[in-house]
C-alpha atoms as a PDB file:
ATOM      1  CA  UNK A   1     -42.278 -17.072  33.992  1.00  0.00           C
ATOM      2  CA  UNK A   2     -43.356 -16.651  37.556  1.00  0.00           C
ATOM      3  CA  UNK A   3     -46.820 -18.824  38.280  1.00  0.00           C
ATOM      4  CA  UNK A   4     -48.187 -15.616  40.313  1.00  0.00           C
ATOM      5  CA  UNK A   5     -48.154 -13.491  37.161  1.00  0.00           C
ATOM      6  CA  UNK A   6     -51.441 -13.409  35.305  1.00  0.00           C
ATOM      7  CA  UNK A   7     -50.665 -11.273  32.115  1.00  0.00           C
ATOM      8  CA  UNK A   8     -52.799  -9.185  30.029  1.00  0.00           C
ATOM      9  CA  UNK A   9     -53.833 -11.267  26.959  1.00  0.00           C
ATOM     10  CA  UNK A  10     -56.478 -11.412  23.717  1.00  0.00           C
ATOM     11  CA  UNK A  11     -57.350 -14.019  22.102  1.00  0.00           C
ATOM     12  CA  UNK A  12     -54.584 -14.163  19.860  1.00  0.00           C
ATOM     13  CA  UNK A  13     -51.932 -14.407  22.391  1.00  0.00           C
ATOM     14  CA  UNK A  14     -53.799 -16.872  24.711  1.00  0.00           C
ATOM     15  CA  UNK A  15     -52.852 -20.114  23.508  1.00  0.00           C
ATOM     16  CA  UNK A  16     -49.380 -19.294  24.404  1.00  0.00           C
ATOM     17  CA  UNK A  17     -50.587 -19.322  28.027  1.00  0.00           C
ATOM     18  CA  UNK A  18     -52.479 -22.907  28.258  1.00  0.00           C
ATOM     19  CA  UNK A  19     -52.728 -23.504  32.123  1.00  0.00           C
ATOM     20  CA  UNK A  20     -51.863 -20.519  33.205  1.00  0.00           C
ATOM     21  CA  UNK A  21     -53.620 -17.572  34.846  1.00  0.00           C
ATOM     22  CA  UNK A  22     -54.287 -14.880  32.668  1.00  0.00           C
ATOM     23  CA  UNK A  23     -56.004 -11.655  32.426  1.00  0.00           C
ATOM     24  CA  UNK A  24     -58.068 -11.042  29.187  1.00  0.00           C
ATOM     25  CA  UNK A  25     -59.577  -7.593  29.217  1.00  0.00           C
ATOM     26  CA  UNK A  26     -62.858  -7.562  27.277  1.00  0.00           C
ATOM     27  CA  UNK A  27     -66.443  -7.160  26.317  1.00  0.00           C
ATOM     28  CA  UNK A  28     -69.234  -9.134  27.807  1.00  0.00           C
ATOM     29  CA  UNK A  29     -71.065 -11.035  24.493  1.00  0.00           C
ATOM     30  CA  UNK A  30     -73.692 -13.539  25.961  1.00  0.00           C
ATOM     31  CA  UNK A  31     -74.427 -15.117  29.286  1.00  0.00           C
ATOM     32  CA  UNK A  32     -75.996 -18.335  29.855  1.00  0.00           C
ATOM     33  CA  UNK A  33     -76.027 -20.281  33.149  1.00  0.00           C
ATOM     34  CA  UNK A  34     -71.989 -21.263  33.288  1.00  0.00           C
ATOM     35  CA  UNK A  35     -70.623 -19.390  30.605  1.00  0.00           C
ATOM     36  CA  UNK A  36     -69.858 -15.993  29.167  1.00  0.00           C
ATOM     37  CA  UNK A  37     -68.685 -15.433  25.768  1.00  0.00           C
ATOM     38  CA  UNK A  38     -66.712 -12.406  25.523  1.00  0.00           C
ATOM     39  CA  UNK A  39     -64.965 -10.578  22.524  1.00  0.00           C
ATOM     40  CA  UNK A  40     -61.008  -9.393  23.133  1.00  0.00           C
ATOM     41  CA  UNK A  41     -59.271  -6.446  22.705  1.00  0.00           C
ATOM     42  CA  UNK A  42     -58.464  -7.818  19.055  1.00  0.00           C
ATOM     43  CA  UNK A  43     -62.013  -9.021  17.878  1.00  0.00           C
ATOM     44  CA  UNK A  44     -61.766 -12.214  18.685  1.00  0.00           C
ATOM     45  CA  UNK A  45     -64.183 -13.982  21.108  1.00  0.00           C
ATOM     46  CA  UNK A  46     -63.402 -16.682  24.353  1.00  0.00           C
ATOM     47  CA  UNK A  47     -65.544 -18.533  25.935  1.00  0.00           C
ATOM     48  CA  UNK A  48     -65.537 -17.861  29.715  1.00  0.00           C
ATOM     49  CA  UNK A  49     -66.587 -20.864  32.066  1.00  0.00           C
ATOM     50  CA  UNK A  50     -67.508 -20.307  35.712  1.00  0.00           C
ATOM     51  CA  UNK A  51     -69.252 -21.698  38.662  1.00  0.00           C
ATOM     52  CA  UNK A  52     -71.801 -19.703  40.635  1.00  0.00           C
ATOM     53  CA  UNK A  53     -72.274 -16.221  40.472  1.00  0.00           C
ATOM     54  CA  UNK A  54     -70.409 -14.610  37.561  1.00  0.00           C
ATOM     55  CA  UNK A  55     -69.833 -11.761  39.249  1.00  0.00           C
ATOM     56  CA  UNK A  56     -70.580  -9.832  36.071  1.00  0.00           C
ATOM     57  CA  UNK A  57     -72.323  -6.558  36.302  1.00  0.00           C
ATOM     58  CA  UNK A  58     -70.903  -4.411  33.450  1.00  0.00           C
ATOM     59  CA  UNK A  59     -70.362  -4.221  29.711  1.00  0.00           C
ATOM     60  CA  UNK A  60     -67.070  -4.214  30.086  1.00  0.00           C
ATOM     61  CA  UNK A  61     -65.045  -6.556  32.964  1.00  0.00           C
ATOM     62  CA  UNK A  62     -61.415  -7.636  32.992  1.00  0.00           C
ATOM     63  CA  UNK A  63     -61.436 -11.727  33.372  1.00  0.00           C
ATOM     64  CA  UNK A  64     -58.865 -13.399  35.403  1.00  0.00           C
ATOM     65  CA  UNK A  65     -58.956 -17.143  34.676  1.00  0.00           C
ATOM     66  CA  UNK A  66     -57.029 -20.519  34.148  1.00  0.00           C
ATOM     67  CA  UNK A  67     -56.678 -21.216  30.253  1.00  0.00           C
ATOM     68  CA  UNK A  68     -58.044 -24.228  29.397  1.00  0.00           C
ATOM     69  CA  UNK A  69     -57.495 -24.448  25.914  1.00  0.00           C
ATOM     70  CA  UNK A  70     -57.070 -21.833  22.066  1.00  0.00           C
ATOM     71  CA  UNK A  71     -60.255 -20.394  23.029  1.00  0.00           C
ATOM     72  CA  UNK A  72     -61.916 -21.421  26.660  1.00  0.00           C
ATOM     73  CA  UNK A  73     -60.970 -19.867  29.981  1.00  0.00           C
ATOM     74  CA  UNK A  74     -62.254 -20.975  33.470  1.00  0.00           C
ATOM     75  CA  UNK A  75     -62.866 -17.859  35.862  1.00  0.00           C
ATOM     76  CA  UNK A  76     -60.566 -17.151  39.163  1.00  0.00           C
ATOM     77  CA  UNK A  77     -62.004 -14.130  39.499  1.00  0.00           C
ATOM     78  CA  UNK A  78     -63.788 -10.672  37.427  1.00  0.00           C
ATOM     79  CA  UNK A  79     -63.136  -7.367  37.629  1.00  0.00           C
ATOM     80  CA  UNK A  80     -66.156  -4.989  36.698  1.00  0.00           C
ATOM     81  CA  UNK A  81     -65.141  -1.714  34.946  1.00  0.00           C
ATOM     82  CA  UNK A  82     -67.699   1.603  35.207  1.00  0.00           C
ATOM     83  CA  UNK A  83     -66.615   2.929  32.006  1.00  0.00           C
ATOM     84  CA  UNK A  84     -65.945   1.865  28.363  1.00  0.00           C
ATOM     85  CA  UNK A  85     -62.893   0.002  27.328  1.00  0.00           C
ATOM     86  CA  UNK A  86     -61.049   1.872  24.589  1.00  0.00           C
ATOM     87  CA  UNK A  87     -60.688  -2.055  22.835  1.00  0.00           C
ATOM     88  CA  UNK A  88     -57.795  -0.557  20.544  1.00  0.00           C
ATOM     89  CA  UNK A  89     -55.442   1.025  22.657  1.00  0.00           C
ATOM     90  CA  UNK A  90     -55.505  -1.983  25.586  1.00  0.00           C
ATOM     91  CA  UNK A  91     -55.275  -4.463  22.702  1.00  0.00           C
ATOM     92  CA  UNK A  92     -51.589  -2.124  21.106  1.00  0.00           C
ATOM     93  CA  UNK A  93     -50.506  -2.246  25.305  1.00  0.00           C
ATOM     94  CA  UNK A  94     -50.918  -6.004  25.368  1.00  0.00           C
ATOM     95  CA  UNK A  95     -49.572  -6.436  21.753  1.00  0.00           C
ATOM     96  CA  UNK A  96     -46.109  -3.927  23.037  1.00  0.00           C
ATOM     97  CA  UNK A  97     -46.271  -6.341  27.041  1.00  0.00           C
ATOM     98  CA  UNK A  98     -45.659  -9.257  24.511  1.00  0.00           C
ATOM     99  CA  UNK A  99     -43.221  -7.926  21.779  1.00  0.00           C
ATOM    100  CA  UNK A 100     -40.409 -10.385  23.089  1.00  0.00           C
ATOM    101  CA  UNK A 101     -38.010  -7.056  22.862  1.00  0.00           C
ATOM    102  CA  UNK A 102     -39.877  -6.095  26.120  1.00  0.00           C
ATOM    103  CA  UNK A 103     -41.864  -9.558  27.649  1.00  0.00           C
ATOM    104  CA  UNK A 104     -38.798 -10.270  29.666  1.00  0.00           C
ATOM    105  CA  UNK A 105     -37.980  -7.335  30.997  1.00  0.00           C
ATOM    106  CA  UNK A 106     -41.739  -6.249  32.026  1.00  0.00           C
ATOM    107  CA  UNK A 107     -42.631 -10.617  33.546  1.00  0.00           C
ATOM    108  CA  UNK A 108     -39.649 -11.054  34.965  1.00  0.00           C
END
């Protein structure tokens, strides 16, 4: 794969993508003064480092970051969304972007 593509991911598909770029669609949980904790299109919940400014100023954001590890993500960059995430229907997109049937073809 390509180091200038940063797929969609949740948390279940993000430990495939260890120091990588990746974009994890999601829910803002809790802030404190470096982190975010978010919860994924599939439940699950990373924890979102960053330095500065989060840039966070809605609910619902799309993070691009380098994977650190299973479950921690350092921020490149946020996107802010103005309206809800429908959680279930990103999470069966990113769950059919994976299916290996298709990965190849759509990352290539």
């Amino acid at each position: 794969m390509s180091q200038d593509i940063s797929p969609r991911v949740n948390s279940a598909i993000l430990p495939r993508f260890v120091g990588k770029i990746v974009r994890i669609p999601c829910k803002i949980l809790t802030t404190t003064d470096n982190t975010v904790t978010v919860q994924t299109t599939d439940g699950g919940e990373v924890l979102v480092k960053f330095t500065g400014d989060s840039g966070i100023s809605s609910t619902y954001v799309e993070i691009v970051g380098q994977v650190i590890d299973q479950t921690t993500v350092k921020k490149v960059a946020v996107i802010n969304w103005k309206s809800d995430l429908d959680m279930q229907s990103m999470d069966r997109l990113i769950k059919h972007w994976h299916d290996p049937r298709f990965f190849g073809t759509i990352f290539s």
